[in-house]
PDB file of N, CA and C in Angstrom:
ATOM      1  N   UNK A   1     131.906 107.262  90.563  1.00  0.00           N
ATOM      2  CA  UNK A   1     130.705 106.519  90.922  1.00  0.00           C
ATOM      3  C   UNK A   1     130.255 106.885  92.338  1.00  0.00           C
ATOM      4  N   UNK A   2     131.673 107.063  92.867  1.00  0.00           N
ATOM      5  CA  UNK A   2     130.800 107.232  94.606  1.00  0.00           C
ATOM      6  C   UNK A   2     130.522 108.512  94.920  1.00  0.00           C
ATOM      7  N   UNK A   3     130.751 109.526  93.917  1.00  0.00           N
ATOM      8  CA  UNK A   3     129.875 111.196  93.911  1.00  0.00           C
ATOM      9  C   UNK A   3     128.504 111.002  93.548  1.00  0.00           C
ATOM     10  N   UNK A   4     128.165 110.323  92.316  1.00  0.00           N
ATOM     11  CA  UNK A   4     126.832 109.878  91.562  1.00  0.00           C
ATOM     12  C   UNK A   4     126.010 109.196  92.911  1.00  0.00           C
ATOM     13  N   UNK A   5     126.432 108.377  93.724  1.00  0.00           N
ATOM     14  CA  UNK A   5     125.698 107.683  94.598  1.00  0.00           C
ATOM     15  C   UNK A   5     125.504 108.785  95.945  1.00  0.00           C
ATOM     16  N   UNK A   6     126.553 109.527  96.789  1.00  0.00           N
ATOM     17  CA  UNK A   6     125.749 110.503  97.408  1.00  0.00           C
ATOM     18  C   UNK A   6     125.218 111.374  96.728  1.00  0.00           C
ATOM     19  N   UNK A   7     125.559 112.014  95.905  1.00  0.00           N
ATOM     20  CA  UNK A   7     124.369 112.835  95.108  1.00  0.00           C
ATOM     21  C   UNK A   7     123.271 112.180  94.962  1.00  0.00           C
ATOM     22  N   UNK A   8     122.436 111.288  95.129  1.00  0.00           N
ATOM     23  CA  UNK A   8     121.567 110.505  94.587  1.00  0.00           C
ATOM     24  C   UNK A   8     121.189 110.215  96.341  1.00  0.00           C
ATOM     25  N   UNK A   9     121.637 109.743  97.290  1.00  0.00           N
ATOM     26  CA  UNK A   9     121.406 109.934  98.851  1.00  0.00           C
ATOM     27  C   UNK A   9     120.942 110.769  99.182  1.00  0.00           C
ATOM     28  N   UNK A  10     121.674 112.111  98.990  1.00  0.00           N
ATOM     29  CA  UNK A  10     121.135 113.563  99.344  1.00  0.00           C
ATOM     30  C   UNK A  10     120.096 113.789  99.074  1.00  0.00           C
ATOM     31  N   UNK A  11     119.841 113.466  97.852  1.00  0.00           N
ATOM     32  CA  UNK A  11     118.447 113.382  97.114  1.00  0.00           C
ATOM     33  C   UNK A  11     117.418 113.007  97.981  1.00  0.00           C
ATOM     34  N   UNK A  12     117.384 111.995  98.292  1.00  0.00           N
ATOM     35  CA  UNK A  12     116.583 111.019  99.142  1.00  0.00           C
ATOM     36  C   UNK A  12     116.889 111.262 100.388  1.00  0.00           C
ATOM     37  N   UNK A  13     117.549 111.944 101.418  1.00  0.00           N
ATOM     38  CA  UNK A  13     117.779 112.417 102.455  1.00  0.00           C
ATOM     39  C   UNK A  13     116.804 113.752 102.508  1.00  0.00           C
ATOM     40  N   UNK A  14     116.598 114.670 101.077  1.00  0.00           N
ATOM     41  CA  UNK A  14     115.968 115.599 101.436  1.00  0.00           C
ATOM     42  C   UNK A  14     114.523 115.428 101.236  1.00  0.00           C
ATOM     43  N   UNK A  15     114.478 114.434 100.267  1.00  0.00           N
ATOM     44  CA  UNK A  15     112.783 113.720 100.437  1.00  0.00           C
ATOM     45  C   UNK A  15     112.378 113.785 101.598  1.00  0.00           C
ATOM     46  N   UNK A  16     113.441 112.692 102.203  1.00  0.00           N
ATOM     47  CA  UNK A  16     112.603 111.801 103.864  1.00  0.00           C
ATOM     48  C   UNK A  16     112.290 113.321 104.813  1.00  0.00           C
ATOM     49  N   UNK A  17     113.522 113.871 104.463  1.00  0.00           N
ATOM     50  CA  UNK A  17     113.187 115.584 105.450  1.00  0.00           C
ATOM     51  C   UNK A  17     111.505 116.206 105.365  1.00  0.00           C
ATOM     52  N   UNK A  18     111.548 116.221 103.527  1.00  0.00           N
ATOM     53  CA  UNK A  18     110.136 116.549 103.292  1.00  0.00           C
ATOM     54  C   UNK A  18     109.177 116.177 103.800  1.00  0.00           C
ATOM     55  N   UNK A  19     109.063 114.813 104.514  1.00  0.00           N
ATOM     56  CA  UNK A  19     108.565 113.673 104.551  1.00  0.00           C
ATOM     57  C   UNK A  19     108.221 114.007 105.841  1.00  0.00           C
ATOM     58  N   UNK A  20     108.635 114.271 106.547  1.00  0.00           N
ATOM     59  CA  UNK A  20     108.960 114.765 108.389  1.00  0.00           C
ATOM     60  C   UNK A  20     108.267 116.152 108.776  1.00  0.00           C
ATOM     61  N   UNK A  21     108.369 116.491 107.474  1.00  0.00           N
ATOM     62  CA  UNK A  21     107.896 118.601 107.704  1.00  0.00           C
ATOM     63  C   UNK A  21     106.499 118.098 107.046  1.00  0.00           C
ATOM     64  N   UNK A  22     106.030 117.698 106.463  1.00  0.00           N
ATOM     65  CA  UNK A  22     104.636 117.087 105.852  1.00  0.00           C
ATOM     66  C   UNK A  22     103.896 116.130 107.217  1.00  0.00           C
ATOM     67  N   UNK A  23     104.254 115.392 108.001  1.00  0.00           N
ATOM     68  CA  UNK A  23     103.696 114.553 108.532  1.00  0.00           C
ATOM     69  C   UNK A  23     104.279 115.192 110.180  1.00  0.00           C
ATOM     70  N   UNK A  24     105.310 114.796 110.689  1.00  0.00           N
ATOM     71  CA  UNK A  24     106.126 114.984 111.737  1.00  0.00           C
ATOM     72  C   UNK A  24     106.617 114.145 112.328  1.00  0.00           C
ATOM     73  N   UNK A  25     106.536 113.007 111.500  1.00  0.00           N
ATOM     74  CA  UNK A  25     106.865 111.761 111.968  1.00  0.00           C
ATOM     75  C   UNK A  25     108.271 111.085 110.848  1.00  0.00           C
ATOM     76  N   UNK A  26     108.967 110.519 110.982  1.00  0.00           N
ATOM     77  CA  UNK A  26     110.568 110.201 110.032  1.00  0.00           C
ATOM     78  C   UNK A  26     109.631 108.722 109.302  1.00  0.00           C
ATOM     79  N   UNK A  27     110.202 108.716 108.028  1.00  0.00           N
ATOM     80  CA  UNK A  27     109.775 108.270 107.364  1.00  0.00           C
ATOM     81  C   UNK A  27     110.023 106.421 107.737  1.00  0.00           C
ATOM     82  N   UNK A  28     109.255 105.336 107.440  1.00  0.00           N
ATOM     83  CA  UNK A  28     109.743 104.182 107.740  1.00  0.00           C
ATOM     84  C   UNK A  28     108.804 103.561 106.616  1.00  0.00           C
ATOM     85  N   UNK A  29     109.839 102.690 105.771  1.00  0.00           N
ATOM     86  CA  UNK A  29     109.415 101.980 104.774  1.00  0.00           C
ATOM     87  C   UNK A  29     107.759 101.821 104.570  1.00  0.00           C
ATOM     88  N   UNK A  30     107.829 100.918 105.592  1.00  0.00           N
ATOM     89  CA  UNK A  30     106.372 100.165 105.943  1.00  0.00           C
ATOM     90  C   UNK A  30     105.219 101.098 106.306  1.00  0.00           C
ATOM     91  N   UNK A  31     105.661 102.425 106.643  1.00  0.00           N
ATOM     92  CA  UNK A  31     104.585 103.221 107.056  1.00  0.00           C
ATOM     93  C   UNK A  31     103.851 103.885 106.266  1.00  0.00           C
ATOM     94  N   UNK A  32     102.300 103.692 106.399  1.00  0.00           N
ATOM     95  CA  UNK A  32     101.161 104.365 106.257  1.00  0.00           C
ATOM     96  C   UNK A  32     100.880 106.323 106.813  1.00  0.00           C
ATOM     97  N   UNK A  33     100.754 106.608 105.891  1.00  0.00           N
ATOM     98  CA  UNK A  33     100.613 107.887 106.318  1.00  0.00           C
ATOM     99  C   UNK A  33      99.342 107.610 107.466  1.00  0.00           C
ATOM    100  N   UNK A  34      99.402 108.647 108.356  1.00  0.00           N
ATOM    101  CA  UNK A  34      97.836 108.868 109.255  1.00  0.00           C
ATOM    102  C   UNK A  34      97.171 109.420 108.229  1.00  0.00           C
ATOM    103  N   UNK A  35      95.590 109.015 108.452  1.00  0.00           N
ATOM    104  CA  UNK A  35      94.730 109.419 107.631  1.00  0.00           C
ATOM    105  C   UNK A  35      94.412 110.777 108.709  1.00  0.00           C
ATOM    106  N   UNK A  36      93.948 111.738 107.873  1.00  0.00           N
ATOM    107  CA  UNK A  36      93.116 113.204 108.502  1.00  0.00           C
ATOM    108  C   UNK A  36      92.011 112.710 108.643  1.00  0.00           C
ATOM    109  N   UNK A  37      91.187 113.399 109.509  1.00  0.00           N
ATOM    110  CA  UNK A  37      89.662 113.352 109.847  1.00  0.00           C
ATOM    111  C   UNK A  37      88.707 113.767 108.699  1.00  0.00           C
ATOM    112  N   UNK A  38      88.035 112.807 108.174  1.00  0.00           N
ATOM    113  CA  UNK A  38      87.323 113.682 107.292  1.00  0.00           C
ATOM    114  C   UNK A  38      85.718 114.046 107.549  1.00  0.00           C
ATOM    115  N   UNK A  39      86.004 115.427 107.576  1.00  0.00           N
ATOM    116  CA  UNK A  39      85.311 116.589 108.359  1.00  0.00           C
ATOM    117  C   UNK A  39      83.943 116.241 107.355  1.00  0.00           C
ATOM    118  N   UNK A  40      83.857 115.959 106.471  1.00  0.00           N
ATOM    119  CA  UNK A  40      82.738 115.780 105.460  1.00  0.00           C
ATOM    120  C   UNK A  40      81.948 114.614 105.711  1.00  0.00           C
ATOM    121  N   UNK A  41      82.696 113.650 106.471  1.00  0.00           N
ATOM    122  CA  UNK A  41      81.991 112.348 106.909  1.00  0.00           C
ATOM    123  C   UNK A  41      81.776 112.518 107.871  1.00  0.00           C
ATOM    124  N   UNK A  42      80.783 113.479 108.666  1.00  0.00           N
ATOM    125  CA  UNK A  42      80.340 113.428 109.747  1.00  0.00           C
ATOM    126  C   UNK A  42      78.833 112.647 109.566  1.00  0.00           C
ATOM    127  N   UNK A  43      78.395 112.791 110.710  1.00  0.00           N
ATOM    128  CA  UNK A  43      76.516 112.818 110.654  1.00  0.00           C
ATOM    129  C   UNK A  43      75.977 113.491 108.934  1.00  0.00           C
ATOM    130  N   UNK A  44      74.962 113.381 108.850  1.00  0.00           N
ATOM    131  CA  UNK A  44      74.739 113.791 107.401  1.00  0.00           C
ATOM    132  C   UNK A  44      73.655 114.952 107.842  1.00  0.00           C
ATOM    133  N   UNK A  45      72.735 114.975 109.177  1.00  0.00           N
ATOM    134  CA  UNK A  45      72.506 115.339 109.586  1.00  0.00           C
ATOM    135  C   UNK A  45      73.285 116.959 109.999  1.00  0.00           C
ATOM    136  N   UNK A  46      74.190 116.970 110.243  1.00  0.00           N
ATOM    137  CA  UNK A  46      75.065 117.833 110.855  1.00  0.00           C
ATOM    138  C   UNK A  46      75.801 118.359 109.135  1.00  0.00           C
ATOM    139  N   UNK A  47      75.150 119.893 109.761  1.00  0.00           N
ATOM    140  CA  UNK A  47      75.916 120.847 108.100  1.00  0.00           C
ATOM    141  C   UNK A  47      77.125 121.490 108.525  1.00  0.00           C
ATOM    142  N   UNK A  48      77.775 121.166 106.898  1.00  0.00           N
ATOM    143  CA  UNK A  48      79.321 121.600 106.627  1.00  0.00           C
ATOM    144  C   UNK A  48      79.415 122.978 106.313  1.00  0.00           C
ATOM    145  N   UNK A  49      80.136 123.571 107.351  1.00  0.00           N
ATOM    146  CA  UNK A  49      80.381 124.691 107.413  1.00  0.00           C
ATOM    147  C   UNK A  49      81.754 125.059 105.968  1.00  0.00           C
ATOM    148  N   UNK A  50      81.796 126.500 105.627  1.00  0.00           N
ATOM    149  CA  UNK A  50      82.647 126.995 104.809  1.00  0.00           C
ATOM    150  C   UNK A  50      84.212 126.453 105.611  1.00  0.00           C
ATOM    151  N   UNK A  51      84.572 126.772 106.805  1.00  0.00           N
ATOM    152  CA  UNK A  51      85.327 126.337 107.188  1.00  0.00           C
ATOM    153  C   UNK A  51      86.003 124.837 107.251  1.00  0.00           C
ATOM    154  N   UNK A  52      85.371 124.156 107.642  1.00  0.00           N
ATOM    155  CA  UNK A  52      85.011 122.963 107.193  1.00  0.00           C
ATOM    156  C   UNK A  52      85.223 122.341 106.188  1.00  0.00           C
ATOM    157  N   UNK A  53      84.991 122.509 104.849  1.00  0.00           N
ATOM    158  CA  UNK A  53      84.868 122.255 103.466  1.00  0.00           C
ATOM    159  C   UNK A  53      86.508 122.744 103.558  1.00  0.00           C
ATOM    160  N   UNK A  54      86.976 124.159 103.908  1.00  0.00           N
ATOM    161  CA  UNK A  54      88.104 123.916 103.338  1.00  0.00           C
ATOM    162  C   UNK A  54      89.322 123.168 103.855  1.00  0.00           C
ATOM    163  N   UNK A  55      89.225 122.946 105.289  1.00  0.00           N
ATOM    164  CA  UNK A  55      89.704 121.994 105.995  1.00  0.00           C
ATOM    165  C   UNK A  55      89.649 120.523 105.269  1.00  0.00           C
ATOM    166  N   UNK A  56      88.691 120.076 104.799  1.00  0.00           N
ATOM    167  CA  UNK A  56      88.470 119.011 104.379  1.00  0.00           C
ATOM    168  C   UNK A  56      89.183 118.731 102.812  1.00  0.00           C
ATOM    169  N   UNK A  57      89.219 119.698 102.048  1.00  0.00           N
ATOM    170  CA  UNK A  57      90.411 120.518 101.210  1.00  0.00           C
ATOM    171  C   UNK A  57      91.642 120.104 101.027  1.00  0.00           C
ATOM    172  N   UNK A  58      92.160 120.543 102.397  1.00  0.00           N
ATOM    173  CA  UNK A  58      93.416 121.272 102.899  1.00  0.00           C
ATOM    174  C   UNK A  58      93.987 119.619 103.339  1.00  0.00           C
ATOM    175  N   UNK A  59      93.213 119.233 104.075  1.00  0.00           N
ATOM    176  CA  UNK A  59      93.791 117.556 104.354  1.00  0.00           C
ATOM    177  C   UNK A  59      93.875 116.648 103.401  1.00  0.00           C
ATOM    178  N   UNK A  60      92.753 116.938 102.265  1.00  0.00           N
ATOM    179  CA  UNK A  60      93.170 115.839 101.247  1.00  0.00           C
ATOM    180  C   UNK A  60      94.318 116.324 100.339  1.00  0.00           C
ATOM    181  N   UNK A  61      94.639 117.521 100.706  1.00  0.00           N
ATOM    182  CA  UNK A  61      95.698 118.015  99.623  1.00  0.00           C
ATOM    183  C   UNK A  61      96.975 117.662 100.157  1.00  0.00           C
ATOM    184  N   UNK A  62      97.586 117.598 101.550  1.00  0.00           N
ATOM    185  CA  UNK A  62      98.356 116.779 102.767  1.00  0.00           C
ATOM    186  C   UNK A  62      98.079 115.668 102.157  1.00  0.00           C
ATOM    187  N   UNK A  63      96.982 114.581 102.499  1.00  0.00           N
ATOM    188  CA  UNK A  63      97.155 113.226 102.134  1.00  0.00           C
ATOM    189  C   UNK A  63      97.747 112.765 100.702  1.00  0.00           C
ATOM    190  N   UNK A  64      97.747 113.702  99.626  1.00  0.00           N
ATOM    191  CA  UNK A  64      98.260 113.391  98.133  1.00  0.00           C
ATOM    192  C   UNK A  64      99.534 113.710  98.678  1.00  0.00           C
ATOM    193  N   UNK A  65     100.070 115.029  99.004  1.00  0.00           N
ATOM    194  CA  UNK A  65     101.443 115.214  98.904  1.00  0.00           C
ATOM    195  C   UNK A  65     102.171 114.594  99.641  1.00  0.00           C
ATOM    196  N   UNK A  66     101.713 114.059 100.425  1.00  0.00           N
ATOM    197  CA  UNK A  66     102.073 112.509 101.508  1.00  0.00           C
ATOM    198  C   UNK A  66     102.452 111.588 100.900  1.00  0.00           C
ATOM    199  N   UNK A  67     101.633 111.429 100.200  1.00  0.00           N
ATOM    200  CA  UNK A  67     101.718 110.011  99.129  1.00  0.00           C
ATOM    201  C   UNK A  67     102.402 109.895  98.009  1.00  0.00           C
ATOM    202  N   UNK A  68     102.585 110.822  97.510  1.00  0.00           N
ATOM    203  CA  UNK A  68     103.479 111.815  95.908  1.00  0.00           C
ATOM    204  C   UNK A  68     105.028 111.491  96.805  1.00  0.00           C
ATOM    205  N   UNK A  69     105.016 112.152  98.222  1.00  0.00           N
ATOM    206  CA  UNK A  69     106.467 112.347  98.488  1.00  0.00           C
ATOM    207  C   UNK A  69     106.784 110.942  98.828  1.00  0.00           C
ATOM    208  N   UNK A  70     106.140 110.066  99.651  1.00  0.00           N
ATOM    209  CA  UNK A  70     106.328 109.095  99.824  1.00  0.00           C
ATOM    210  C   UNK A  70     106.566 107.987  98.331  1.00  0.00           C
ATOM    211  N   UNK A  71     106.053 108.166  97.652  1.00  0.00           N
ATOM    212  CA  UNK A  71     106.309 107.276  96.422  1.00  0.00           C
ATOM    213  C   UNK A  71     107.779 107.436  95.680  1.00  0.00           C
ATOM    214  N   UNK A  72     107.679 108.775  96.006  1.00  0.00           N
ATOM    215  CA  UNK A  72     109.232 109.267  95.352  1.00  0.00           C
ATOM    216  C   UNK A  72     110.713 108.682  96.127  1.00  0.00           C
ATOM    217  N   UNK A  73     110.225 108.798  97.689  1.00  0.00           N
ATOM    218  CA  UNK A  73     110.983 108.389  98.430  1.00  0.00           C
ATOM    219  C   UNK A  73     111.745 106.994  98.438  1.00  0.00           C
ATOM    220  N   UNK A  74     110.345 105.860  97.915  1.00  0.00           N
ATOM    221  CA  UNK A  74     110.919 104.293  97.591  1.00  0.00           C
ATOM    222  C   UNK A  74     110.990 104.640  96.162  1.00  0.00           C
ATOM    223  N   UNK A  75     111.223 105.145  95.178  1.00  0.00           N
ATOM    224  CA  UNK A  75     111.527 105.556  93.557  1.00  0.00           C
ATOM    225  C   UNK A  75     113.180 105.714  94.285  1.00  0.00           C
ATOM    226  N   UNK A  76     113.571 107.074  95.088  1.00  0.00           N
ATOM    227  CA  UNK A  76     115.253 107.289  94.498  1.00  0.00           C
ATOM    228  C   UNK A  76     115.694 106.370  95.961  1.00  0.00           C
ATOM    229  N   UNK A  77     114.641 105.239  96.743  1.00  0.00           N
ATOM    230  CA  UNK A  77     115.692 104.458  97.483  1.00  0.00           C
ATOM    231  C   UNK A  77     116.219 103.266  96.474  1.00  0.00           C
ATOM    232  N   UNK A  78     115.482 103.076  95.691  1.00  0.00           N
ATOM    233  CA  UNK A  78     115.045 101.850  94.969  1.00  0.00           C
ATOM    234  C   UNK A  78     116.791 102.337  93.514  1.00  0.00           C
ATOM    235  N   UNK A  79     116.778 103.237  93.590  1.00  0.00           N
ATOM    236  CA  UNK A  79     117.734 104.354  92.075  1.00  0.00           C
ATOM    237  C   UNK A  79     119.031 104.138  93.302  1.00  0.00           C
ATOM    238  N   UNK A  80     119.076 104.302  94.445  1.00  0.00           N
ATOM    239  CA  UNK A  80     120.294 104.566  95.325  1.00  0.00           C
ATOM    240  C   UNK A  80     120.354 103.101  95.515  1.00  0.00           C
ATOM    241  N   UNK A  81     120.075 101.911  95.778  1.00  0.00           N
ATOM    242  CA  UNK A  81     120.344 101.008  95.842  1.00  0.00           C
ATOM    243  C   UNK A  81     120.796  99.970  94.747  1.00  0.00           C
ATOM    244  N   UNK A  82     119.957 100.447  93.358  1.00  0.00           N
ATOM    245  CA  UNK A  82     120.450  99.519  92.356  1.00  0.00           C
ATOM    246  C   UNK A  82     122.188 100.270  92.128  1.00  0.00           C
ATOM    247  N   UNK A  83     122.335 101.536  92.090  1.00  0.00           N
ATOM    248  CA  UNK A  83     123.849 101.891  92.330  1.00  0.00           C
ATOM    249  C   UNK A  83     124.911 101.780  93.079  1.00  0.00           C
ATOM    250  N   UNK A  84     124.140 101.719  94.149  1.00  0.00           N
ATOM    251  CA  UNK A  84     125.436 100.402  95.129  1.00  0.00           C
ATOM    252  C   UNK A  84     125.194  99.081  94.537  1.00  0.00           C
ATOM    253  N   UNK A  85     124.403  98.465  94.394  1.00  0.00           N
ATOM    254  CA  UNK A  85     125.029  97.165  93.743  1.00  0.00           C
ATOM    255  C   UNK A  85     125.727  96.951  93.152  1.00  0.00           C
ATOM    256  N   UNK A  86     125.095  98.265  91.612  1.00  0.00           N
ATOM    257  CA  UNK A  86     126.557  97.758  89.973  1.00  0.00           C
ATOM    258  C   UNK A  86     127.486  98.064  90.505  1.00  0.00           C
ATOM    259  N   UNK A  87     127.525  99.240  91.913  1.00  0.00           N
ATOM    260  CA  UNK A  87     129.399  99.730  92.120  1.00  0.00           C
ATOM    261  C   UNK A  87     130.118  98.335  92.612  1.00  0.00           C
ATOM    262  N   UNK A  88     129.163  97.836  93.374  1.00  0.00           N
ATOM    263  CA  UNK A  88     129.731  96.449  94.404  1.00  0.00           C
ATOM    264  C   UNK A  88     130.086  95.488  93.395  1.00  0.00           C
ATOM    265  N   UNK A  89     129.627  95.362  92.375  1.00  0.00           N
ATOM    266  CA  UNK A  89     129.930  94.306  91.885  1.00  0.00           C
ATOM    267  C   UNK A  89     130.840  94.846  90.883  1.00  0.00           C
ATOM    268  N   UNK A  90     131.024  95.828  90.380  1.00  0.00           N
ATOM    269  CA  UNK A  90     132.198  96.481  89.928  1.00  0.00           C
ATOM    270  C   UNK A  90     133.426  96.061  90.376  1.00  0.00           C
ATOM    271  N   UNK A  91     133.437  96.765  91.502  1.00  0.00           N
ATOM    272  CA  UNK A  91     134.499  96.527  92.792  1.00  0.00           C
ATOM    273  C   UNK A  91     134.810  94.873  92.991  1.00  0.00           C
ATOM    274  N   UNK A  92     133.597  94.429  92.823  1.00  0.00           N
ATOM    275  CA  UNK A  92     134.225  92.368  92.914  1.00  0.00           C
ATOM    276  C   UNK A  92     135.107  91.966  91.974  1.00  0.00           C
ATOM    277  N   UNK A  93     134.746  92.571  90.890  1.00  0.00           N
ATOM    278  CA  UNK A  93     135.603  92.207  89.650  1.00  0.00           C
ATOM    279  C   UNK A  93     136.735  91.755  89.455  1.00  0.00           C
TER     280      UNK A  93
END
């Protein structure tokens, strides 16, 4: 049981890593990714350059995989914690 549970840590240790190389900041429950600037919501007045557009792209594709990794992250904390419990209460027995 207690191989199944760091295997299952590691797991989620290399998320939060992901998590750090995606953002640069260590992951904390409660935290909100930073939103990117979105280059498309400027003045309406003011034209979007090719550059631009793909920048605007490129950040919303960051903000999903932000959010994808982050979801996964409370998924195998949520899988690593219900397995220390059944072990704990195993162990009470």
């Amino acid at each position: 049981m207690q191989d199944e549970v760091a295997a299952e840590v590691n797991i989620l240790l290399a998320l939060k890593k992901q998590f750090k190389d995606l953002t640069g900041e260590d992951f904390a429950p409660a935290q909100q990714p930073k939103k990117s600037e979105n280059v498309a919501g400027k003045a309406t007045t003011e034209k979007t350059s090719a550059v631009d557009t793909v920048k605007t792209i490129e950040a919303a594709a960051s903000d999903a995989d932000v959010k994808l990794v982050k979801e996964q992250i409370e998924s195998q904390g949520q899988k690593v914690r219900e397995m220390k419990a059944s072990g704990a209460a195993k162990v009470m027995q």
